[in-house]
C-alpha atoms as a PDB file:
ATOM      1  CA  UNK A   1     215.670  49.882-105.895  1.00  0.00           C
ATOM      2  CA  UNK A   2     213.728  48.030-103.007  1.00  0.00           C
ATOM      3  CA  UNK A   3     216.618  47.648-100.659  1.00  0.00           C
ATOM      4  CA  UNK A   4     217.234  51.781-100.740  1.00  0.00           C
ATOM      5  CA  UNK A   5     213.648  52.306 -99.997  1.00  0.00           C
ATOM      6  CA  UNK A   6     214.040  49.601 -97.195  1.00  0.00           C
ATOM      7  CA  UNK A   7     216.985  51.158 -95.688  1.00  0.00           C
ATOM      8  CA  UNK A   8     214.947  53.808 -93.779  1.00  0.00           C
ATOM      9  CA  UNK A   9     218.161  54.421 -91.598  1.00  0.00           C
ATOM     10  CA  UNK A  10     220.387  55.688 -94.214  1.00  0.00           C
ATOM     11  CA  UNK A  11     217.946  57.473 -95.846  1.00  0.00           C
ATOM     12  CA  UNK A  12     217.693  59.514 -92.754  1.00  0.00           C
ATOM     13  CA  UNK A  13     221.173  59.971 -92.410  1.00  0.00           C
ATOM     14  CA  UNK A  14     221.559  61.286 -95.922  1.00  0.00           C
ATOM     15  CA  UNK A  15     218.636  63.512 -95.369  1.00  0.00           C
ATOM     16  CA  UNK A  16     220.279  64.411 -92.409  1.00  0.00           C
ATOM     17  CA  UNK A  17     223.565  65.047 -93.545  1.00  0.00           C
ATOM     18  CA  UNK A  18     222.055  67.140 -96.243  1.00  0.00           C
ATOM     19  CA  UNK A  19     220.457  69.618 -94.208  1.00  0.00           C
ATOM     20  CA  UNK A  20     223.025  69.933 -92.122  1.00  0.00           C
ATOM     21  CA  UNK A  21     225.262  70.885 -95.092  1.00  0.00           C
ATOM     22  CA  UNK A  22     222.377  73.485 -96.454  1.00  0.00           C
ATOM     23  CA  UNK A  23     222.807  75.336 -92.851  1.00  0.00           C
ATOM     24  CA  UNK A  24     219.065  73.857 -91.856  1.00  0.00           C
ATOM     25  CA  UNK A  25     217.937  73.462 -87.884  1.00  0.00           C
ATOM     26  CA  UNK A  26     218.615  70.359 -86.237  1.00  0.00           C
ATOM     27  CA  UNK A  27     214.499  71.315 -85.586  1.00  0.00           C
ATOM     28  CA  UNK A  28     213.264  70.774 -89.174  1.00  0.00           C
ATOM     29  CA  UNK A  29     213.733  67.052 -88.705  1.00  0.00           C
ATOM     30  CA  UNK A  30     210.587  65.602 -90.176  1.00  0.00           C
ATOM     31  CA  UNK A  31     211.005  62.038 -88.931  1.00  0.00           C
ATOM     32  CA  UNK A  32     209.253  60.497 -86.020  1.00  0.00           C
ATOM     33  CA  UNK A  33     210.600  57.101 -85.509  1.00  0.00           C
ATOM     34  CA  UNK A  34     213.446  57.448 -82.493  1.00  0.00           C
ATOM     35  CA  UNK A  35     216.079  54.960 -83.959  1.00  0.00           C
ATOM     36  CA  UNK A  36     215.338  56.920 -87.854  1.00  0.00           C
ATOM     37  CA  UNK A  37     215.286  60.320 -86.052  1.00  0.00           C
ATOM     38  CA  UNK A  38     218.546  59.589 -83.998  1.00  0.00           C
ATOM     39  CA  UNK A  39     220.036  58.771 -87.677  1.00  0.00           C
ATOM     40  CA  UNK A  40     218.932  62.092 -89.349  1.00  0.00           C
ATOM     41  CA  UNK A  41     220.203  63.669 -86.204  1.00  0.00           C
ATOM     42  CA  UNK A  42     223.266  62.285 -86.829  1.00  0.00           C
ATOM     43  CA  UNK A  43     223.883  63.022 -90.502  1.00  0.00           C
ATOM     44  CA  UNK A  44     222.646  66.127 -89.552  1.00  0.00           C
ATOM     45  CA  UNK A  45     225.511  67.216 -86.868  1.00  0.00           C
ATOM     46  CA  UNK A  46     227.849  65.943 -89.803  1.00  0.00           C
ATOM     47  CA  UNK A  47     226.857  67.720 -92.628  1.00  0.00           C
ATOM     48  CA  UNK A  48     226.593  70.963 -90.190  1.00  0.00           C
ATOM     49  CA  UNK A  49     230.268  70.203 -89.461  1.00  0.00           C
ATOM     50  CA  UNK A  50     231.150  69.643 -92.783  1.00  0.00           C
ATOM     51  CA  UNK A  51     229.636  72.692 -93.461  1.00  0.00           C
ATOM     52  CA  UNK A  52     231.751  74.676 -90.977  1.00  0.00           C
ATOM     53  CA  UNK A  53     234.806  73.379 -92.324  1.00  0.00           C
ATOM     54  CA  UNK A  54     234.044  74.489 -95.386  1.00  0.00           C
ATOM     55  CA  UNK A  55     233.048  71.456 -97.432  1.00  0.00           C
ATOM     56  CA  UNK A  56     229.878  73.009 -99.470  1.00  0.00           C
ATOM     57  CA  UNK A  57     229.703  73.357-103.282  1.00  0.00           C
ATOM     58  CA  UNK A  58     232.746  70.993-105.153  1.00  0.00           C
ATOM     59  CA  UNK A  59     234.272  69.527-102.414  1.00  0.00           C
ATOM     60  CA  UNK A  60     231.000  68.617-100.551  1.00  0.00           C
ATOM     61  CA  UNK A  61     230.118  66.628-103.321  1.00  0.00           C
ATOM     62  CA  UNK A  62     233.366  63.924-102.326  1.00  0.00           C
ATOM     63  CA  UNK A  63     231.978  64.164 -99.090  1.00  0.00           C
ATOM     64  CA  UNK A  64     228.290  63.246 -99.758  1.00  0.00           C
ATOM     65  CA  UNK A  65     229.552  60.301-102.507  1.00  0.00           C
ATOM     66  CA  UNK A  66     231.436  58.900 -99.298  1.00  0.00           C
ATOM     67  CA  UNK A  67     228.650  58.875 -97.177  1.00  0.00           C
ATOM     68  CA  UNK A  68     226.027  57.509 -99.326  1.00  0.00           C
ATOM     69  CA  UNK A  69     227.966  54.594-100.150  1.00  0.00           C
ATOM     70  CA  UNK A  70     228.393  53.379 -96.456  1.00  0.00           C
END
């Protein structure tokens, strides 16, 4: 449980990634760090590609189990 809450940069990318999937502005990111913002940003422009290819609901959910685990 430490090491997720030590991995700041994948946290951001999931975060990321999810928003970008729930059709959320690039704008909403809430982080400030550069590096941890550059992350969300690019989850972000992958889950809003995702999302424009149609991966929401079922098949998002392959997606998002791939994505966490690198």
């Amino acid at each position: 449980m430490k090491r997720q809450k030590r991995d700041v940069y994948a946290r951001a990318f999931k975060r990321g990634y999810l928003a970008g999937v729930s059709g959320k502005s690039k704008d909403s990111c809430p982080i400030d760090q550069p590096d941890a913002r550059q992350e969300w940003l690019n989850g972000w422009r992958e889950g809003r590609t995702d999302n424009w290819e149609g991966m929401t609901g079922v098949s998002g959910i392959h997606k998002l189990a791939n994505v966490t685990a690198t």
